[in-house]
C-alpha atoms as a PDB file:
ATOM      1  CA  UNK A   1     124.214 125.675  79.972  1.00  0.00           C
ATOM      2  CA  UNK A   2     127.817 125.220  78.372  1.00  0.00           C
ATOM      3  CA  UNK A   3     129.905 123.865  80.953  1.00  0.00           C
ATOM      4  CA  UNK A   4     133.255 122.233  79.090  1.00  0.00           C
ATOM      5  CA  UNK A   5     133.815 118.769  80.281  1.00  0.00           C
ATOM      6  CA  UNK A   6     137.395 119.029  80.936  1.00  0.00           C
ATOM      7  CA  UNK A   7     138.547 120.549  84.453  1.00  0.00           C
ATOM      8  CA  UNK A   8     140.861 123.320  83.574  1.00  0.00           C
ATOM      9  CA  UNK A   9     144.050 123.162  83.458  1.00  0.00           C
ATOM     10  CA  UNK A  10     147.051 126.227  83.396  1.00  0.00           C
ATOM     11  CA  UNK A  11     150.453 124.935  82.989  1.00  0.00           C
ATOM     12  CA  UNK A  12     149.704 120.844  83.585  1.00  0.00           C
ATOM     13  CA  UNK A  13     147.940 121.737  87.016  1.00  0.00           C
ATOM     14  CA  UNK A  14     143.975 121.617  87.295  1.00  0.00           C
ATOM     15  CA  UNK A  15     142.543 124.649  88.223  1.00  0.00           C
ATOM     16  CA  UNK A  16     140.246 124.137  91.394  1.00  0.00           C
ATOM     17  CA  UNK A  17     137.091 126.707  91.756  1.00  0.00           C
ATOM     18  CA  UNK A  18     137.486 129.922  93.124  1.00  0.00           C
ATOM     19  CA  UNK A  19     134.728 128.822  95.678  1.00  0.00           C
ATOM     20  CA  UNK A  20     135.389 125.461  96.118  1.00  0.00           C
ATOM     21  CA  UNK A  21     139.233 124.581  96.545  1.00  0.00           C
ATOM     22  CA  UNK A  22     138.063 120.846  96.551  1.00  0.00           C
ATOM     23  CA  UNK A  23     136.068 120.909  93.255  1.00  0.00           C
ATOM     24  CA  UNK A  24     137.808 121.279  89.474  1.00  0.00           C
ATOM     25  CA  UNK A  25     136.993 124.562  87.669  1.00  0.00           C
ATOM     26  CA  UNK A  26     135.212 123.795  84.495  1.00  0.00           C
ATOM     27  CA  UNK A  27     134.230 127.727  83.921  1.00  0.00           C
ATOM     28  CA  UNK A  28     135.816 131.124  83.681  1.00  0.00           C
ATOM     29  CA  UNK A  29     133.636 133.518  84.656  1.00  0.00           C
ATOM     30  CA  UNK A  30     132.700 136.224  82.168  1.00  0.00           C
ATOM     31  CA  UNK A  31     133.142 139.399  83.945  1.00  0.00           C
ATOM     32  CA  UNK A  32     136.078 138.680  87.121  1.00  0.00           C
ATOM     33  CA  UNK A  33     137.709 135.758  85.066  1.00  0.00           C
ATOM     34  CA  UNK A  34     137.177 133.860  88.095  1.00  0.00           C
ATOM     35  CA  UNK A  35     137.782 129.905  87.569  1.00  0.00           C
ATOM     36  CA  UNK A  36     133.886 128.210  89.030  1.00  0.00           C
ATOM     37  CA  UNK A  37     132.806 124.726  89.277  1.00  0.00           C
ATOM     38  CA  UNK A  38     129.484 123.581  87.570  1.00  0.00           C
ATOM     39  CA  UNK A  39     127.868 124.466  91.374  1.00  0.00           C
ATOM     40  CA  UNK A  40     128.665 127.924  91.355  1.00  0.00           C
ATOM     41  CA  UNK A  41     128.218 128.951  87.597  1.00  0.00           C
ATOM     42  CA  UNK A  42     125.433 131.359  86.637  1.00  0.00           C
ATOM     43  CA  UNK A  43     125.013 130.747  83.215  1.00  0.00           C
ATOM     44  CA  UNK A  44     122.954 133.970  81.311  1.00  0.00           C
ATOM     45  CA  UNK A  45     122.075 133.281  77.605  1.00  0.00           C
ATOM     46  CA  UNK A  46     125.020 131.256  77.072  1.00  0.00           C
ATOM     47  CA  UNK A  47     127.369 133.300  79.608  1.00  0.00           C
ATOM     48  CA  UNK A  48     129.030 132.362  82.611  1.00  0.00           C
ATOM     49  CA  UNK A  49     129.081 134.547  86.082  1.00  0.00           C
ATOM     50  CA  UNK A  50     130.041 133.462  88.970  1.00  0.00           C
ATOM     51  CA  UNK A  51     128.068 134.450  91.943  1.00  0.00           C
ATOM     52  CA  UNK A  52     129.449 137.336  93.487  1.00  0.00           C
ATOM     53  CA  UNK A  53     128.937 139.025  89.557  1.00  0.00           C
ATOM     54  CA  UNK A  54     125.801 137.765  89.224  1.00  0.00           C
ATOM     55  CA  UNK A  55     125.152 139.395  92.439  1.00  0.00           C
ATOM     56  CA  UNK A  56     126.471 142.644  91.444  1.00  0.00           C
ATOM     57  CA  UNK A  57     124.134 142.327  88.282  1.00  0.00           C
ATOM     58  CA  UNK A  58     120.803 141.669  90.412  1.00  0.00           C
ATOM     59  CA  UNK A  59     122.247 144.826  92.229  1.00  0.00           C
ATOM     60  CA  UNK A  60     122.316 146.603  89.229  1.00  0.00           C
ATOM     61  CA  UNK A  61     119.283 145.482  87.799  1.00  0.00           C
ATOM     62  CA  UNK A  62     117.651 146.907  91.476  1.00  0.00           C
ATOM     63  CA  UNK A  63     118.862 149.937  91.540  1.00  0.00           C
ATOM     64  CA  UNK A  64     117.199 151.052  87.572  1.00  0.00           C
ATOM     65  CA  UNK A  65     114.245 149.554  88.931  1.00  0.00           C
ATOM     66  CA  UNK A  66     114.737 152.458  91.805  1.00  0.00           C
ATOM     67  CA  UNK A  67     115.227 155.311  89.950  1.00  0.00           C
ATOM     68  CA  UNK A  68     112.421 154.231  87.283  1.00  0.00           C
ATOM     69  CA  UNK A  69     110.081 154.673  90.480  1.00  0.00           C
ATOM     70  CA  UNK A  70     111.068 157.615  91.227  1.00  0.00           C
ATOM     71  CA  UNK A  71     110.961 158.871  88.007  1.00  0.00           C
ATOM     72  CA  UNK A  72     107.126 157.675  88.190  1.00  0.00           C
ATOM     73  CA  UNK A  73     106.721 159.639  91.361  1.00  0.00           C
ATOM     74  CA  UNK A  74     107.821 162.785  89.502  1.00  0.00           C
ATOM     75  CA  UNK A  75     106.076 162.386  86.041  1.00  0.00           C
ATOM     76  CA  UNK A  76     102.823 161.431  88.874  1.00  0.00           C
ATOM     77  CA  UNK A  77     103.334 165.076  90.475  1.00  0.00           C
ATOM     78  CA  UNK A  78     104.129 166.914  87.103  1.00  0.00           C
ATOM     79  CA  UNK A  79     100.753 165.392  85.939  1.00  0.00           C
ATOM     80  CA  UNK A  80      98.465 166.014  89.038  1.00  0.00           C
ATOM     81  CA  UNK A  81      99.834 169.742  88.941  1.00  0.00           C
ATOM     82  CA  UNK A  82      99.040 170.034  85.541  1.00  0.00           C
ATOM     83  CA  UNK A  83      96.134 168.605  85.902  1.00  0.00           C
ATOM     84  CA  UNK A  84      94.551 170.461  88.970  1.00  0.00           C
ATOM     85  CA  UNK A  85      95.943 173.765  87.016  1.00  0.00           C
ATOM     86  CA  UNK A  86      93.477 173.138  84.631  1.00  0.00           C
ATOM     87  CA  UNK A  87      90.547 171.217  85.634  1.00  0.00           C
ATOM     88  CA  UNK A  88      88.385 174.256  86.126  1.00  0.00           C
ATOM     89  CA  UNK A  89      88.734 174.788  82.419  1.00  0.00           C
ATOM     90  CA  UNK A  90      88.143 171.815  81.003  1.00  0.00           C
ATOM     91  CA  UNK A  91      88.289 168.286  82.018  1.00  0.00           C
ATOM     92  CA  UNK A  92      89.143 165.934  78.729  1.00  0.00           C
ATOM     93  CA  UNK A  93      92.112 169.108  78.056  1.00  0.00           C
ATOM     94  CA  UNK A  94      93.574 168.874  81.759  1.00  0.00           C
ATOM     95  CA  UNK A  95      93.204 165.295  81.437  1.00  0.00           C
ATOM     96  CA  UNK A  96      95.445 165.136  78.295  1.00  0.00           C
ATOM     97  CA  UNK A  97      97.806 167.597  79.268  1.00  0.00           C
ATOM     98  CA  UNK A  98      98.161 165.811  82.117  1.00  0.00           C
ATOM     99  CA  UNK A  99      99.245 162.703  80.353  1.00  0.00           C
ATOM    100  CA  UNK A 100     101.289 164.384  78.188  1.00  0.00           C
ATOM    101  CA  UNK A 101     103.420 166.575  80.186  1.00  0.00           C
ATOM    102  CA  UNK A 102     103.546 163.488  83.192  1.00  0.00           C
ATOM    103  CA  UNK A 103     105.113 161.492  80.725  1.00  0.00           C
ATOM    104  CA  UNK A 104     107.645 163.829  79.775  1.00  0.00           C
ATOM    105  CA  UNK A 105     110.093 162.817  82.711  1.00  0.00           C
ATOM    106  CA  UNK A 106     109.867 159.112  81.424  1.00  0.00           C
ATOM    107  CA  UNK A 107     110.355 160.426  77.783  1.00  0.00           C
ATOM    108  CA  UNK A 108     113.578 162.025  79.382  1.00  0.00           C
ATOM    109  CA  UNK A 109     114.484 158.879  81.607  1.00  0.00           C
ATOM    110  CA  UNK A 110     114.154 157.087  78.280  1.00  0.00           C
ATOM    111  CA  UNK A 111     115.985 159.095  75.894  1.00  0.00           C
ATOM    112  CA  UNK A 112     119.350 159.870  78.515  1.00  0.00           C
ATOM    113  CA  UNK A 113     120.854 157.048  77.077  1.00  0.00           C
ATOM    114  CA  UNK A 114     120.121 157.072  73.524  1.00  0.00           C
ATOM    115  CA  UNK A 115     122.872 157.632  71.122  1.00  0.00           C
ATOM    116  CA  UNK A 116     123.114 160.742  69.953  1.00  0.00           C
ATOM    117  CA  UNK A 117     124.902 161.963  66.366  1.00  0.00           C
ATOM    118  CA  UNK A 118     125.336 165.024  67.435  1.00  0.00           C
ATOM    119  CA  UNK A 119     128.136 166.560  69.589  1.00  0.00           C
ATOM    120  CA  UNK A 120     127.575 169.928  70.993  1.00  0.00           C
ATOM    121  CA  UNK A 121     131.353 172.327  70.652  1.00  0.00           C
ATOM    122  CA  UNK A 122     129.354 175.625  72.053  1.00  0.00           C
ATOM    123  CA  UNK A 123     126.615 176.551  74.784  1.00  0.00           C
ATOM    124  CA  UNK A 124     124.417 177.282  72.243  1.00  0.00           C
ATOM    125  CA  UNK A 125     124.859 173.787  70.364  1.00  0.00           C
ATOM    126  CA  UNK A 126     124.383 172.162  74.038  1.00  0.00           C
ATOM    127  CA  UNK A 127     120.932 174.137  74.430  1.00  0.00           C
ATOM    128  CA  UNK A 128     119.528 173.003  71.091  1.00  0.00           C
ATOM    129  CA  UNK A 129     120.748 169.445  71.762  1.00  0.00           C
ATOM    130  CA  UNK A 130     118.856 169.198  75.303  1.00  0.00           C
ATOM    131  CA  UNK A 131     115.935 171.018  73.628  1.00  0.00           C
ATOM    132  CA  UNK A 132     115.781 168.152  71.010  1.00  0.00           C
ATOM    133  CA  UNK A 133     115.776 165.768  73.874  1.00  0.00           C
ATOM    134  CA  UNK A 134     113.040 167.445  75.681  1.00  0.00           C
ATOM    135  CA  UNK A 135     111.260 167.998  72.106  1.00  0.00           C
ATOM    136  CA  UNK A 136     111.187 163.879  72.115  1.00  0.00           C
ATOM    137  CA  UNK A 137     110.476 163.205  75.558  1.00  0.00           C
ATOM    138  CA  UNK A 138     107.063 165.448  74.926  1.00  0.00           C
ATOM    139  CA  UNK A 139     106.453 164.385  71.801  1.00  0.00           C
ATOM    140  CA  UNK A 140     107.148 160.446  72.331  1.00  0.00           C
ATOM    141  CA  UNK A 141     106.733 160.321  76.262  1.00  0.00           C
ATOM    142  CA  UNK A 142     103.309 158.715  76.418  1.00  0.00           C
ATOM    143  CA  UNK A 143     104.720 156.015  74.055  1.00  0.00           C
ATOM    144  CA  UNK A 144     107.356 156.247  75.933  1.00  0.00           C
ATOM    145  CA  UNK A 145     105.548 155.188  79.319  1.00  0.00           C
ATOM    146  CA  UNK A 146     103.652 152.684  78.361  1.00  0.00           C
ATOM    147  CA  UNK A 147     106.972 151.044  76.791  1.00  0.00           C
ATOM    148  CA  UNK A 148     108.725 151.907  80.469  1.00  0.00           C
ATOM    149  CA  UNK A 149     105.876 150.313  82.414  1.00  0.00           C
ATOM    150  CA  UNK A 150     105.958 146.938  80.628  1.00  0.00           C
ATOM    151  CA  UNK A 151     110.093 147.401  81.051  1.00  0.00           C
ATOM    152  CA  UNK A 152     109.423 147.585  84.593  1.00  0.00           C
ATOM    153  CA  UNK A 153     107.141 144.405  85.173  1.00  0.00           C
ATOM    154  CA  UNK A 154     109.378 142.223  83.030  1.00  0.00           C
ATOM    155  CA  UNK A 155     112.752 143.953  84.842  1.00  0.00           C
ATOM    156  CA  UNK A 156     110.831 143.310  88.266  1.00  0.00           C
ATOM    157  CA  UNK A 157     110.143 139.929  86.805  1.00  0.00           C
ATOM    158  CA  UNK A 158     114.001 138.806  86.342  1.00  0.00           C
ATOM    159  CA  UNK A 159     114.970 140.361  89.740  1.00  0.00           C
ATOM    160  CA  UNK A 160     113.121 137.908  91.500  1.00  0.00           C
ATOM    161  CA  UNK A 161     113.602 135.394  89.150  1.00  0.00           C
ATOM    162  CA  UNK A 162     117.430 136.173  89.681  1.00  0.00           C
ATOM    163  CA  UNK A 163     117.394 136.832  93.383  1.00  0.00           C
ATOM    164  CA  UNK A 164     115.720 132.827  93.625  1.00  0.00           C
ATOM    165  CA  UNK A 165     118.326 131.638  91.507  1.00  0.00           C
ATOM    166  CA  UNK A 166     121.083 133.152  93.543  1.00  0.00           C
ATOM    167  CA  UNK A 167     119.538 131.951  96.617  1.00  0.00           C
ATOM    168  CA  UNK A 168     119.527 128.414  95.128  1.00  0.00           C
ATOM    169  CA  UNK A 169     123.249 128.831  93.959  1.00  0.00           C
ATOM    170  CA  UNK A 170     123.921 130.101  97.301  1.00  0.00           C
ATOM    171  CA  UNK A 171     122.170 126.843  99.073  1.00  0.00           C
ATOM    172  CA  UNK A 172     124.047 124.236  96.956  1.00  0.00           C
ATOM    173  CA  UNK A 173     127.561 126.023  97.674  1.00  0.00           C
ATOM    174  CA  UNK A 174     126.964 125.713 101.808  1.00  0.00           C
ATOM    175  CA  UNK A 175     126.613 121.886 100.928  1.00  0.00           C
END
Protein backbone atom coordinates (compact mmCIF):
# COMPACT_ATOMS: atom_id res chain seq x y z
CA UNK A 1 0.00 0.00 0.00
CA UNK A 2 1.40 3.64 -0.76
CA UNK A 3 0.13 5.77 1.84
CA UNK A 4 2.48 9.21 1.85
CA UNK A 5 3.67 9.93 5.28
CA UNK A 6 2.85 13.49 5.36
CA UNK A 7 -0.89 14.53 6.32
CA UNK A 8 -2.01 16.71 3.52
CA UNK A 9 -1.94 19.90 3.47
CA UNK A 10 -3.91 22.75 0.93
CA UNK A 11 -2.92 26.21 1.57
CA UNK A 12 -0.82 25.67 5.17
CA UNK A 13 -4.00 23.83 6.66
CA UNK A 14 -3.99 19.87 7.06
CA UNK A 15 -6.54 18.28 5.31
CA UNK A 16 -8.62 15.98 7.76
CA UNK A 17 -10.37 12.70 6.08
CA UNK A 18 -13.45 12.92 4.39
CA UNK A 19 -14.67 10.19 6.93
CA UNK A 20 -12.96 11.02 9.82
CA UNK A 21 -12.89 14.90 10.64
CA UNK A 22 -10.54 13.92 13.61
CA UNK A 23 -7.92 11.95 11.58
CA UNK A 24 -5.25 13.71 8.89
CA UNK A 25 -5.84 12.75 5.22
CA UNK A 26 -2.81 11.04 3.91
CA UNK A 27 -4.75 9.86 0.51
CA UNK A 28 -6.73 11.28 -2.35
CA UNK A 29 -8.90 8.97 -3.55
CA UNK A 30 -8.59 7.92 -7.18
CA UNK A 31 -11.96 8.19 -8.58
CA UNK A 32 -14.12 11.13 -6.15
CA UNK A 33 -10.76 12.92 -5.19
CA UNK A 34 -11.94 12.46 -1.80
CA UNK A 35 -9.10 13.27 0.95
CA UNK A 36 -9.04 9.45 3.31
CA UNK A 37 -7.04 8.54 6.23
CA UNK A 38 -4.86 5.30 6.18
CA UNK A 39 -8.33 3.60 7.90
CA UNK A 40 -10.49 4.22 5.16
CA UNK A 41 -8.16 3.76 2.03
CA UNK A 42 -8.79 0.87 -0.36
CA UNK A 43 -5.72 0.51 -1.99
CA UNK A 44 -6.14 -1.69 -5.62
CA UNK A 45 -2.78 -2.50 -7.36
CA UNK A 46 -1.22 0.55 -6.20
CA UNK A 47 -4.56 2.77 -6.30
CA UNK A 48 -6.40 4.45 -3.76
CA UNK A 49 -10.48 4.36 -3.32
CA UNK A 50 -12.10 5.34 -0.71
CA UNK A 51 -14.97 3.30 0.43
CA UNK A 52 -18.02 4.51 -0.92
CA UNK A 53 -15.97 3.96 -4.66
CA UNK A 54 -14.81 0.89 -3.78
CA UNK A 55 -18.31 0.13 -3.04
CA UNK A 56 -19.60 1.29 -6.25
CA UNK A 57 -16.83 -0.99 -7.88
CA UNK A 58 -17.96 -4.31 -5.93
CA UNK A 59 -21.40 -3.04 -7.33
CA UNK A 60 -20.15 -3.03 -10.58
CA UNK A 61 -18.22 -5.99 -10.49
CA UNK A 62 -21.92 -7.73 -9.27
CA UNK A 63 -23.90 -6.67 -11.64
CA UNK A 64 -21.41 -8.35 -14.92
CA UNK A 65 -21.44 -11.24 -12.81
CA UNK A 66 -25.51 -10.92 -13.31
CA UNK A 67 -25.84 -10.56 -16.72
CA UNK A 68 -22.97 -13.28 -17.43
CA UNK A 69 -25.66 -15.67 -15.72
CA UNK A 70 -28.11 -14.84 -17.59
CA UNK A 71 -26.36 -14.98 -20.57
CA UNK A 72 -25.61 -18.75 -19.39
CA UNK A 73 -29.30 -19.28 -18.95
CA UNK A 74 -29.83 -18.33 -22.60
CA UNK A 75 -26.81 -20.01 -24.38
CA UNK A 76 -28.31 -23.24 -21.76
CA UNK A 77 -31.84 -22.93 -23.64
CA UNK A 78 -30.37 -22.20 -27.20
CA UNK A 79 -28.38 -25.48 -26.62
CA UNK A 80 -31.11 -27.83 -25.11
CA UNK A 81 -33.40 -26.65 -28.13
CA UNK A 82 -30.88 -27.42 -30.44
CA UNK A 83 -30.17 -30.26 -29.00
CA UNK A 84 -33.66 -31.96 -28.50
CA UNK A 85 -34.23 -30.72 -32.35
CA UNK A 86 -31.88 -33.12 -33.25
CA UNK A 87 -31.36 -35.96 -31.03
CA UNK A 88 -33.55 -38.28 -33.03
CA UNK A 89 -30.98 -37.92 -35.76
CA UNK A 90 -28.01 -38.35 -34.29
CA UNK A 91 -26.62 -38.04 -30.90
CA UNK A 92 -22.62 -37.03 -31.13
CA UNK A 93 -24.17 -34.22 -34.13
CA UNK A 94 -26.99 -32.79 -31.70
CA UNK A 95 -24.50 -32.97 -29.08
CA UNK A 96 -22.03 -30.70 -30.99
CA UNK A 97 -24.41 -28.47 -32.39
CA UNK A 98 -25.55 -28.05 -29.23
CA UNK A 99 -22.28 -26.80 -27.93
CA UNK A 100 -21.70 -24.82 -30.66
CA UNK A 101 -24.71 -22.82 -31.21
CA UNK A 102 -25.16 -22.57 -26.93
CA UNK A 103 -22.05 -20.88 -26.95
CA UNK A 104 -22.85 -18.46 -29.45
CA UNK A 105 -24.62 -15.99 -26.92
CA UNK A 106 -21.30 -16.02 -24.81
CA UNK A 107 -19.28 -15.57 -28.11
CA UNK A 108 -21.65 -12.44 -28.48
CA UNK A 109 -21.48 -11.40 -24.67
CA UNK A 110 -17.75 -11.61 -25.32
CA UNK A 111 -17.19 -9.86 -28.43
CA UNK A 112 -19.86 -6.56 -27.52
CA UNK A 113 -17.04 -4.90 -26.26
CA UNK A 114 -14.24 -5.60 -28.46
CA UNK A 115 -12.81 -2.86 -30.48
CA UNK A 116 -13.83 -2.76 -33.65
CA UNK A 117 -11.85 -1.01 -36.89
CA UNK A 118 -14.60 -0.74 -38.64
CA UNK A 119 -17.35 1.96 -38.60
CA UNK A 120 -20.51 1.22 -40.35
CA UNK A 121 -21.88 4.88 -42.57
CA UNK A 122 -24.94 2.70 -44.21
CA UNK A 123 -27.55 -0.11 -43.15
CA UNK A 124 -25.93 -2.32 -45.23
CA UNK A 125 -22.31 -1.68 -43.67
CA UNK A 126 -24.16 -2.11 -40.10
CA UNK A 127 -25.56 -5.66 -41.29
CA UNK A 128 -22.18 -6.97 -42.43
CA UNK A 129 -20.55 -5.58 -39.26
CA UNK A 130 -23.10 -7.49 -36.81
CA UNK A 131 -22.80 -10.48 -39.18
CA UNK A 132 -18.97 -10.47 -38.55
CA UNK A 133 -19.74 -10.38 -34.91
CA UNK A 134 -22.09 -13.22 -35.01
CA UNK A 135 -19.56 -14.99 -37.60
CA UNK A 136 -17.01 -14.85 -34.37
CA UNK A 137 -19.27 -15.56 -31.68
CA UNK A 138 -20.03 -19.08 -33.71
CA UNK A 139 -16.90 -19.60 -34.80
CA UNK A 140 -14.90 -18.72 -31.41
CA UNK A 141 -17.89 -19.16 -28.85
CA UNK A 142 -16.88 -22.50 -27.39
CA UNK A 143 -13.41 -20.94 -26.78
CA UNK A 144 -15.13 -18.33 -25.89
CA UNK A 145 -17.06 -20.12 -22.90
CA UNK A 146 -14.68 -21.88 -21.47
CA UNK A 147 -12.56 -18.46 -21.27
CA UNK A 148 -16.05 -16.79 -19.72
CA UNK A 149 -16.47 -19.57 -17.17
CA UNK A 150 -12.99 -19.31 -15.64
CA UNK A 151 -13.76 -15.20 -15.87
CA UNK A 152 -16.63 -15.92 -13.80
CA UNK A 153 -15.02 -18.04 -10.87
CA UNK A 154 -12.08 -15.68 -10.57
CA UNK A 155 -14.70 -12.41 -10.91
CA UNK A 156 -16.91 -14.33 -8.22
CA UNK A 157 -13.65 -14.83 -6.45
CA UNK A 158 -12.74 -10.92 -5.99
CA UNK A 159 -16.40 -10.06 -5.13
CA UNK A 160 -16.19 -11.80 -2.05
CA UNK A 161 -12.81 -11.17 -1.56
CA UNK A 162 -13.85 -7.39 -1.97
CA UNK A 163 -17.16 -7.50 -0.18
CA UNK A 164 -14.81 -8.97 3.16
CA UNK A 165 -12.51 -6.29 2.69
CA UNK A 166 -15.15 -3.63 2.67
CA UNK A 167 -16.76 -5.14 5.57
CA UNK A 168 -13.40 -4.96 7.42
CA UNK A 169 -12.88 -1.25 6.24
CA UNK A 170 -16.32 -0.68 7.30
CA UNK A 171 -15.62 -2.28 11.01
CA UNK A 172 -12.42 -0.26 11.68
CA UNK A 173 -14.22 3.16 10.61
CA UNK A 174 -17.25 2.54 13.43
CA UNK A 175 -14.17 2.39 15.90
Amino acid sequence: MIIFRKSLSKGGKIVKCFYHHDKDAHVICKNCNKAICTDCTVDIRGEMYCPDCFSNLIAYQEKYLSKLKMVYIVGGIIAAAVFFSFVGKNFEGALLLAIWFGSAPIGLFASKNAPSPYVPVSMEGLGKLLLMKLGIALIFGPVFAIISIFNYLNTSKTVQENKALLEQIISHQAR
